[in-house]
C-alpha atoms as a PDB file:
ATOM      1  CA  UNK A   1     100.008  97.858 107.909  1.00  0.00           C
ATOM      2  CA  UNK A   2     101.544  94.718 107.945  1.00  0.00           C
ATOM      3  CA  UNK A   3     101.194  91.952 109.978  1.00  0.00           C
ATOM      4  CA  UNK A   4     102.385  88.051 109.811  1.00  0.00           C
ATOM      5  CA  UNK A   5     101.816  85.621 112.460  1.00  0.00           C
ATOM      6  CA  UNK A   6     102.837  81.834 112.477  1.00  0.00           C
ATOM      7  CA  UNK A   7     103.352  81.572 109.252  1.00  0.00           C
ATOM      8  CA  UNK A   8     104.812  78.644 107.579  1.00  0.00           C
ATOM      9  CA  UNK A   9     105.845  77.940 104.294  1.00  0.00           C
ATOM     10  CA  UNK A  10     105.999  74.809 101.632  1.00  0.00           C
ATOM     11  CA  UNK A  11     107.760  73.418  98.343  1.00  0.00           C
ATOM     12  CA  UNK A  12     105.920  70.523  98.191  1.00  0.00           C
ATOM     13  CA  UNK A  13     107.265  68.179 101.167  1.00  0.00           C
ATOM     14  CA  UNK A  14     109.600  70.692 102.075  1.00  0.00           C
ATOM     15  CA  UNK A  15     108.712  72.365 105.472  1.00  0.00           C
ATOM     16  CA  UNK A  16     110.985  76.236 104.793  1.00  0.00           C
ATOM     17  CA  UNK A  17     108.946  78.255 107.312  1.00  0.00           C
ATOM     18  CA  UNK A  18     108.335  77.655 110.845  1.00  0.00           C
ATOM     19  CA  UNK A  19     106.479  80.059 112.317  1.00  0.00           C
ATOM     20  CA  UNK A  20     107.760  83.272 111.206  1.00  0.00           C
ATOM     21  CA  UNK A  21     106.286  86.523 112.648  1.00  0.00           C
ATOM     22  CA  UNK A  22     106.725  90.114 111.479  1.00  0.00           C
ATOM     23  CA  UNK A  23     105.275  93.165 111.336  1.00  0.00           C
ATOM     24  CA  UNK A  24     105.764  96.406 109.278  1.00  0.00           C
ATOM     25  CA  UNK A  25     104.257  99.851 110.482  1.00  0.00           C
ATOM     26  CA  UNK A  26     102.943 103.078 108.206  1.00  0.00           C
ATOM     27  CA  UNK A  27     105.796 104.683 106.331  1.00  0.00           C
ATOM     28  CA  UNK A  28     108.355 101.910 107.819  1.00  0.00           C
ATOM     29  CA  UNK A  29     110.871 100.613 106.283  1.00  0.00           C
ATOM     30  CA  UNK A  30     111.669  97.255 107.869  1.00  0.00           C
ATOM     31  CA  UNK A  31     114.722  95.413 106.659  1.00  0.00           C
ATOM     32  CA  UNK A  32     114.511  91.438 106.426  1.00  0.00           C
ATOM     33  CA  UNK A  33     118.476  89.844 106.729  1.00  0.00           C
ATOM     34  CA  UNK A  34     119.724  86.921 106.542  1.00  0.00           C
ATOM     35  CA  UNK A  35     122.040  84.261 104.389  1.00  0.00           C
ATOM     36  CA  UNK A  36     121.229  83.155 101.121  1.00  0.00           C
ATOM     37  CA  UNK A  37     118.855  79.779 101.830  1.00  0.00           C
ATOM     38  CA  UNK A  38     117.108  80.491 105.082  1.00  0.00           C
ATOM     39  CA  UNK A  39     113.517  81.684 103.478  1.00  0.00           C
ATOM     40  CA  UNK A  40     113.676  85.223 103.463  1.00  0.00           C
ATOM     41  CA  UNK A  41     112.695  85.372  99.892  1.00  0.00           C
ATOM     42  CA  UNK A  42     109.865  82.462 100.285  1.00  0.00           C
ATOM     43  CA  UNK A  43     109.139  84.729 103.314  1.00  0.00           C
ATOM     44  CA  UNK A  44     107.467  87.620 101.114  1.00  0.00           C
ATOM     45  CA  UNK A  45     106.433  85.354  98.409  1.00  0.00           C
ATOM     46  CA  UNK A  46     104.400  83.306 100.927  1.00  0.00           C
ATOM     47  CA  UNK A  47     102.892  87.207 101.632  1.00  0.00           C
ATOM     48  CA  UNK A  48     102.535  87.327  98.400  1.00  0.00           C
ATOM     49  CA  UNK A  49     100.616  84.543  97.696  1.00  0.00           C
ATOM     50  CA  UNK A  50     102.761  82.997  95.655  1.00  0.00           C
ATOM     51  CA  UNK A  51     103.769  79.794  97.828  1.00  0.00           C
ATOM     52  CA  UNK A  52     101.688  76.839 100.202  1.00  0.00           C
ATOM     53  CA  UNK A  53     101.634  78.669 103.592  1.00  0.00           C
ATOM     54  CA  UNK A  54      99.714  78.398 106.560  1.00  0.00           C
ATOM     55  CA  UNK A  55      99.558  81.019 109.050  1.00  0.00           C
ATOM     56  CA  UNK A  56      98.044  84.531 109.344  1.00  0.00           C
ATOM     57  CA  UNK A  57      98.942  87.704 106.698  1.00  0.00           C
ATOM     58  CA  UNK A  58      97.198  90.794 107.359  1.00  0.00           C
ATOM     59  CA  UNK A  59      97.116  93.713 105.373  1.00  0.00           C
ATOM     60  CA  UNK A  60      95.627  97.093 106.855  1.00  0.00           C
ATOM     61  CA  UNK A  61      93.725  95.031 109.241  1.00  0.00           C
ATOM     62  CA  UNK A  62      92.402  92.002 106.352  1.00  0.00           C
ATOM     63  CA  UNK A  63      93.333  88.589 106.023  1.00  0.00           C
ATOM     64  CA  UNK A  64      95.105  88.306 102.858  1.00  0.00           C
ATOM     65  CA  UNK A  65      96.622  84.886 102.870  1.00  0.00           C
ATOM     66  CA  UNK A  66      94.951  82.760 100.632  1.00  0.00           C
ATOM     67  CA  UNK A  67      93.697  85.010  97.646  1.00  0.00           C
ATOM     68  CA  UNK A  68      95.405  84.997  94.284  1.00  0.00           C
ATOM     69  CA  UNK A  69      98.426  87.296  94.015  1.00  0.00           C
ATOM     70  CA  UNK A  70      96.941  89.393  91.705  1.00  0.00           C
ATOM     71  CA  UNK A  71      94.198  90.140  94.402  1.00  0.00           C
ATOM     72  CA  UNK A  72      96.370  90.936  97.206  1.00  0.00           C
ATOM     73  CA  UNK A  73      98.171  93.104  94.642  1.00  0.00           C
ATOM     74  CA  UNK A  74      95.240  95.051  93.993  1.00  0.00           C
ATOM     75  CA  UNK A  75      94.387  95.520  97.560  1.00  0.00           C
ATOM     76  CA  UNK A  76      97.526  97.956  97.671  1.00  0.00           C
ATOM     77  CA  UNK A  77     100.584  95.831  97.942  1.00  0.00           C
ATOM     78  CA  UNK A  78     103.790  95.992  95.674  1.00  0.00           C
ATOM     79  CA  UNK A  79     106.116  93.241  95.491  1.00  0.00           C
ATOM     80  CA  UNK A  80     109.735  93.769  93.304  1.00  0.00           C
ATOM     81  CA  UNK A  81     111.147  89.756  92.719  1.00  0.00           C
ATOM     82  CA  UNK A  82     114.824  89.012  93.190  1.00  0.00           C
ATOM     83  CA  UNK A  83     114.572  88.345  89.152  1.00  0.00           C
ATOM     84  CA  UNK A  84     113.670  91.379  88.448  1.00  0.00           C
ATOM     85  CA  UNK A  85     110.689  90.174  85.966  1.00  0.00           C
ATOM     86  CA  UNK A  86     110.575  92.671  83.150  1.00  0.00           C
ATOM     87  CA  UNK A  87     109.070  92.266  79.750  1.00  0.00           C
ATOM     88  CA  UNK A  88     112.290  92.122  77.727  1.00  0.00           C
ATOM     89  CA  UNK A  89     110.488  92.918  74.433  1.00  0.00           C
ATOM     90  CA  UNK A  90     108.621  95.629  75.829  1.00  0.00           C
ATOM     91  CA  UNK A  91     109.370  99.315  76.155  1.00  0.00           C
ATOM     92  CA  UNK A  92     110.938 100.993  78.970  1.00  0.00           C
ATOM     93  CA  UNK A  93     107.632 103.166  78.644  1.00  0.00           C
ATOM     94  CA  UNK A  94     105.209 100.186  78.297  1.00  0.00           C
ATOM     95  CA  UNK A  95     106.909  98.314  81.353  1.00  0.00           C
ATOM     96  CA  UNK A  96     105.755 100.899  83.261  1.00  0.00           C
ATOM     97  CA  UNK A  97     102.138 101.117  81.805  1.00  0.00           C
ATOM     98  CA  UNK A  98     102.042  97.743  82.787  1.00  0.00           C
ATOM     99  CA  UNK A  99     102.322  98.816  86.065  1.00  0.00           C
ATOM    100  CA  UNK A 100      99.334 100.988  86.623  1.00  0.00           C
ATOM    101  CA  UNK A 101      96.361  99.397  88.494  1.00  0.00           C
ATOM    102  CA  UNK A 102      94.117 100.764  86.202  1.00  0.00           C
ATOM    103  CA  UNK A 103      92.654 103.675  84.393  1.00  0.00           C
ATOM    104  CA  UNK A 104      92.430 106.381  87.743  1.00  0.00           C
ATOM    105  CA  UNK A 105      95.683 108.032  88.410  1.00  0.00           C
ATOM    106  CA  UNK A 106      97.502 106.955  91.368  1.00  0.00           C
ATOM    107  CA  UNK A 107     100.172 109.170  93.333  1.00  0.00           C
ATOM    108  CA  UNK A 108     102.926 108.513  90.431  1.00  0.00           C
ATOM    109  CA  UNK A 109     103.202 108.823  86.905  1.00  0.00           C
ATOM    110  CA  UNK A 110     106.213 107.828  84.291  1.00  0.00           C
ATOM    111  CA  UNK A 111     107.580 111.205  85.153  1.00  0.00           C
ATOM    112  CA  UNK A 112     108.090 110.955  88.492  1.00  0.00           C
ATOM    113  CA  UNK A 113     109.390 107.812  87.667  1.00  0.00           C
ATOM    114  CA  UNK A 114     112.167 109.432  85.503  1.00  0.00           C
ATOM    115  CA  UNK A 115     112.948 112.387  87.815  1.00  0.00           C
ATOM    116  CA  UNK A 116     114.082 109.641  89.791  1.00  0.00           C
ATOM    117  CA  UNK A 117     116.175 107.521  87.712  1.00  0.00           C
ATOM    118  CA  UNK A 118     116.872 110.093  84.674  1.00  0.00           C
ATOM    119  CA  UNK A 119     118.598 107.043  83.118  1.00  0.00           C
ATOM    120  CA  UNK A 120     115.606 105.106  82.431  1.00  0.00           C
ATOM    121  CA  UNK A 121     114.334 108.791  80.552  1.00  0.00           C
ATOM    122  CA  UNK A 122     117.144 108.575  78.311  1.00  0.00           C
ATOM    123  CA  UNK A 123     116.176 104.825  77.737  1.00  0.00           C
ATOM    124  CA  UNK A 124     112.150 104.844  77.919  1.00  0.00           C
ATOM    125  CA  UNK A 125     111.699 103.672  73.659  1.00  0.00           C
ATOM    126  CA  UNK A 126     114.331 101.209  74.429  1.00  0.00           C
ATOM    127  CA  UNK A 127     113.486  97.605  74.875  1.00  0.00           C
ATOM    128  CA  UNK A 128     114.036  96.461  78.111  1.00  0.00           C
ATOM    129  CA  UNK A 129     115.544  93.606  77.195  1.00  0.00           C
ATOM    130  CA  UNK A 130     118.780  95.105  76.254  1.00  0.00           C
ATOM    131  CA  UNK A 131     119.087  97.174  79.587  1.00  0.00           C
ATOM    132  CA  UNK A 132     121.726  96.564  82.003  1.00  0.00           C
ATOM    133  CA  UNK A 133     121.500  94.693  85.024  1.00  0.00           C
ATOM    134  CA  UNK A 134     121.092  98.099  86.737  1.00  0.00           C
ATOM    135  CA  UNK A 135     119.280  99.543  84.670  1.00  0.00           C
ATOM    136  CA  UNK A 136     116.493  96.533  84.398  1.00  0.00           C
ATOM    137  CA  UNK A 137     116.573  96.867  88.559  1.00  0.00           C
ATOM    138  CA  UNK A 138     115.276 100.827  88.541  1.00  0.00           C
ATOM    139  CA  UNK A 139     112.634  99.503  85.746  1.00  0.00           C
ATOM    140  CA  UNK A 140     111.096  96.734  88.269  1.00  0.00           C
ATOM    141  CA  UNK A 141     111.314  99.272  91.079  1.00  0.00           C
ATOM    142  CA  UNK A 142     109.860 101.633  88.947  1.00  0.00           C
ATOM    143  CA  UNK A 143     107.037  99.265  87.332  1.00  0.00           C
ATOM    144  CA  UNK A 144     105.696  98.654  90.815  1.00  0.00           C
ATOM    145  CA  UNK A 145     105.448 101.954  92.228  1.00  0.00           C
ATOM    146  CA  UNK A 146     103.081 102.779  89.040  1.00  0.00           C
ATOM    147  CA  UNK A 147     100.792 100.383  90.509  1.00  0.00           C
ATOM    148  CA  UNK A 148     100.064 103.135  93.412  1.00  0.00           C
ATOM    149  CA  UNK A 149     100.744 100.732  96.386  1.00  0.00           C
ATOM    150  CA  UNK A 150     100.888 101.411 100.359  1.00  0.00           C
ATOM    151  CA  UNK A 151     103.227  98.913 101.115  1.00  0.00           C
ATOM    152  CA  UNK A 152     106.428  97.681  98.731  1.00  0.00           C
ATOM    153  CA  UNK A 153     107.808  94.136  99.503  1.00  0.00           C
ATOM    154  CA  UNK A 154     111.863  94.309  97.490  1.00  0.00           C
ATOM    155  CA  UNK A 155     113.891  91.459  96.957  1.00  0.00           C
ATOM    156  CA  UNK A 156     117.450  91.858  97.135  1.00  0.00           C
ATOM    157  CA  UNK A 157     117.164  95.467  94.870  1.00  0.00           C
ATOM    158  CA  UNK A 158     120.950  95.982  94.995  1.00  0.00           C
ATOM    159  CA  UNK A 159     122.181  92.284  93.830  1.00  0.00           C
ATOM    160  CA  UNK A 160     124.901  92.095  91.622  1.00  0.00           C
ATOM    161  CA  UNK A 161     125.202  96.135  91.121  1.00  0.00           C
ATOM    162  CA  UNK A 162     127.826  98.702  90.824  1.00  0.00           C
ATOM    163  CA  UNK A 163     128.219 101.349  93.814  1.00  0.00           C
ATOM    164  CA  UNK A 164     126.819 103.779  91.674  1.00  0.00           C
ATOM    165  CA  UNK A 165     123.830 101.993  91.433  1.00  0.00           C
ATOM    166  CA  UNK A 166     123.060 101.123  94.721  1.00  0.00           C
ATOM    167  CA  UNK A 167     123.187 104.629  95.884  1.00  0.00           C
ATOM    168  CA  UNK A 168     120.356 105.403  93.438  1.00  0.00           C
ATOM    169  CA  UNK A 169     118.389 102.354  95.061  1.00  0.00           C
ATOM    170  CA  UNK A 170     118.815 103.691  98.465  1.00  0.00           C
ATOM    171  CA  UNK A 171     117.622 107.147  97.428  1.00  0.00           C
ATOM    172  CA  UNK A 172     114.737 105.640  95.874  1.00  0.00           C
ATOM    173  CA  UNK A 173     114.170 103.564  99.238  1.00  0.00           C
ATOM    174  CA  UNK A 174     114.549 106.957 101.013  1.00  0.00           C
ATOM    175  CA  UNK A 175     112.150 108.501  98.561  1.00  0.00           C
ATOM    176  CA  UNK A 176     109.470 105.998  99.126  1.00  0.00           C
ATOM    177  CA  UNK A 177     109.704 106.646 103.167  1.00  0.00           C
ATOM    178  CA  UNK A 178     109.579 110.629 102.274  1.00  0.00           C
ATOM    179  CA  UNK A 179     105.558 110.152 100.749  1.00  0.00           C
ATOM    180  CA  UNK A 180     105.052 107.704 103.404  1.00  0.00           C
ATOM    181  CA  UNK A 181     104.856 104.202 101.391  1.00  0.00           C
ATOM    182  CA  UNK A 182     106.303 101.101 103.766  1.00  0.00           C
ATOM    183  CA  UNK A 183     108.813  98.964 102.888  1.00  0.00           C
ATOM    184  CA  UNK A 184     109.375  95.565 103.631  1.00  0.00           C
ATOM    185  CA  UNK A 185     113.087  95.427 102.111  1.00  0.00           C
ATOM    186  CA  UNK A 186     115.114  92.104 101.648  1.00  0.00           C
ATOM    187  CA  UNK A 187     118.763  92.574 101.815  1.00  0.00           C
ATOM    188  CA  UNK A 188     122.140  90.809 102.303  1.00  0.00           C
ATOM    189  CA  UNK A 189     124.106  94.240 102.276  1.00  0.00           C
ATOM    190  CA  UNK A 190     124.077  94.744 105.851  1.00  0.00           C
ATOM    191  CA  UNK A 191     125.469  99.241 105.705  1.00  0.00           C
ATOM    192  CA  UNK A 192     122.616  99.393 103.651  1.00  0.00           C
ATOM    193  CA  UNK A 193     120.120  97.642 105.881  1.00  0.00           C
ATOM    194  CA  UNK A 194     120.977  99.601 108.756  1.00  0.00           C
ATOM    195  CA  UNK A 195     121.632 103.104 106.868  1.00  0.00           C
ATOM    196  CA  UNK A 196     117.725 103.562 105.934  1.00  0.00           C
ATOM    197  CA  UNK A 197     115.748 101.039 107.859  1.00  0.00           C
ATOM    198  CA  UNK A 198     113.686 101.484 111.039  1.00  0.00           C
ATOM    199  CA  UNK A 199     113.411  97.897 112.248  1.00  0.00           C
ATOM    200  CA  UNK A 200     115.312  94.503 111.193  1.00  0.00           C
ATOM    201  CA  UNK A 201     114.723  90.823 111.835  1.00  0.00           C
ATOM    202  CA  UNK A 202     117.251  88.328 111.214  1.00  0.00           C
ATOM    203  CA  UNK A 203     116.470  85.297 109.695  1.00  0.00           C
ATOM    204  CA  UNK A 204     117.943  81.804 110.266  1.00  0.00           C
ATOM    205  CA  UNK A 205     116.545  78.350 109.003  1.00  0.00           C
ATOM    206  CA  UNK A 206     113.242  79.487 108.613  1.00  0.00           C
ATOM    207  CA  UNK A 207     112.949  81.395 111.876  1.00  0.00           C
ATOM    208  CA  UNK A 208     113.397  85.072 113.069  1.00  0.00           C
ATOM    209  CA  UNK A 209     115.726  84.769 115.447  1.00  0.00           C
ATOM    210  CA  UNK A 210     116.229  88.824 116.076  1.00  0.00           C
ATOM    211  CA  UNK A 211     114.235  91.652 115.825  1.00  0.00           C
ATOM    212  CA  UNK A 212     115.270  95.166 116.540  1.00  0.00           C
ATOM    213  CA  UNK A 213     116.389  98.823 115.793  1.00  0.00           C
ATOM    214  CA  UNK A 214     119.222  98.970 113.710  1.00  0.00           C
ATOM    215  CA  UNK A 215     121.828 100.177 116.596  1.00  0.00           C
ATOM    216  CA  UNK A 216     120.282  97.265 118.583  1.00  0.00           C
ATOM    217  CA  UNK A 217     121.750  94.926 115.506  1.00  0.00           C
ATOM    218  CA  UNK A 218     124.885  97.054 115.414  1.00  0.00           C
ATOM    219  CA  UNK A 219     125.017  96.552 119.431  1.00  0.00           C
ATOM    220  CA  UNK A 220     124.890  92.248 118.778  1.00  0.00           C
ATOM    221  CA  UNK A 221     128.329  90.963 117.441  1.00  0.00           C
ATOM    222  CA  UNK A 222     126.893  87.511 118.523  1.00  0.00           C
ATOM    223  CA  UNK A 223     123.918  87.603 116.317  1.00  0.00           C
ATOM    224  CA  UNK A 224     126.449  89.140 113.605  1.00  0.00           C
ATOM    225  CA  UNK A 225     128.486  85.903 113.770  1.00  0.00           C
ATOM    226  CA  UNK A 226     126.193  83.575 114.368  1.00  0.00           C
ATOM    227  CA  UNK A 227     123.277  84.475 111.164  1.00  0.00           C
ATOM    228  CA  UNK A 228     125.145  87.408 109.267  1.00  0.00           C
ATOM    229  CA  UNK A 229     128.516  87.419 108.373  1.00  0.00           C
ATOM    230  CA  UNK A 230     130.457  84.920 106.005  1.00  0.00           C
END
């Protein structure tokens, strides 16, 4: 569904990608690692549009890279930023409107939405600016899914939260592979990486430097040390 070749990424003068290629299959989930700094993040903005980047991104077999974010959005893929991005004087409720594509109903609605995180139910005439940390994670989850896409791009979804929380997030990651929606998931926490993906790459100084099954990861202590651990 999801295919990146050469692609290399700029902040003005400053050269973060070098050549990075990846790929994500139909109902994947494909786990990006990596330390903080080494471009994982500009990785699937540069996918998203949202950075300089040369290369090749293409999206169920069409060249994407280039067109406006909100165009590549619209062709079907989801993207869930590290900052979470929700409307903090919004509605739970009108966060998620916000999501939808447009007037045709996709494959969710709010309540599927809320069968899956009953706490943002409890919360949906609450502004979203007063939600937890967790809590303002589900939303952006959430928000994106309305938007019907085939492919969901997540940056770091379990950042900064409690146990409790990051169990939901996995079952929602789980979910998402159960009606067949690919994931391209960015992730420091390593159990959870390798608990629900299908493939990971590694990720050092701008370059993949493993790709593999999760047992093949498990199997490398050197590329453990070397681009993982702290």
């Amino acid at each position: 569904m999801l295919e990146v070749r050469n692609l290399h990424a700029f902040y003005g003068k400053s050269h973060v990608l070098h050549g990075v290629d990846l790929r994500v299959g139909e109902g994947e989930i494909v786990s990006l690692l990596g330390r903080n700094g080494v471009g994982r993040s500009t990785t699937v903005k540069a996918i998203m549009g949202m950075v300089d980047a040369t290369g090749s991104v293409r999206f169920m077999g069409e060249e994407i890279r280039g067109l406006e974010s909100y165009q590549i959005a619209h062709k079907g893929l989801g993207y869930v930023p590290e900052n979470r991005d929700i409307f903090p004087t919004l509605t739970v409720e009108q966060n998620l409107i916000l999501g939808l594509k447009g007037k045709s109903a996709g494959r969710w609605s709010a309540g599927d939405m809320y069968a899956m995180f009953p706490r943002l139910k409890e919360r949906q005439h609450t502004q979203a600016g007063v939600l937890s940390g967790g809590e303002q994670q589900m939303l952006a989850l959430c928000r994106t899914l309305m938007g019907d896409p085939d492919l969901i791009m997540i940056d770091e979804p379990t950042e900064g939260l409690a146990p409790k929380i990051v169990e939901l997030v996995a079952n929602y990651l789980n979910e998402l592979k159960s009606r067949g929606i690919s994931v391209l998931l960015v992730e420091q926490k390593l159990a959870i990486a390798l608990q629900i993906s299908q493939r990971v790459y590694v990720m050092g100084h701008g370059h993949i430097v493993f790709e593999g099954t999760p047992e093949d990861l498990g199997a490398s202590a050197q590329i453990r040390r070397e681009w993982l651990e702290v």
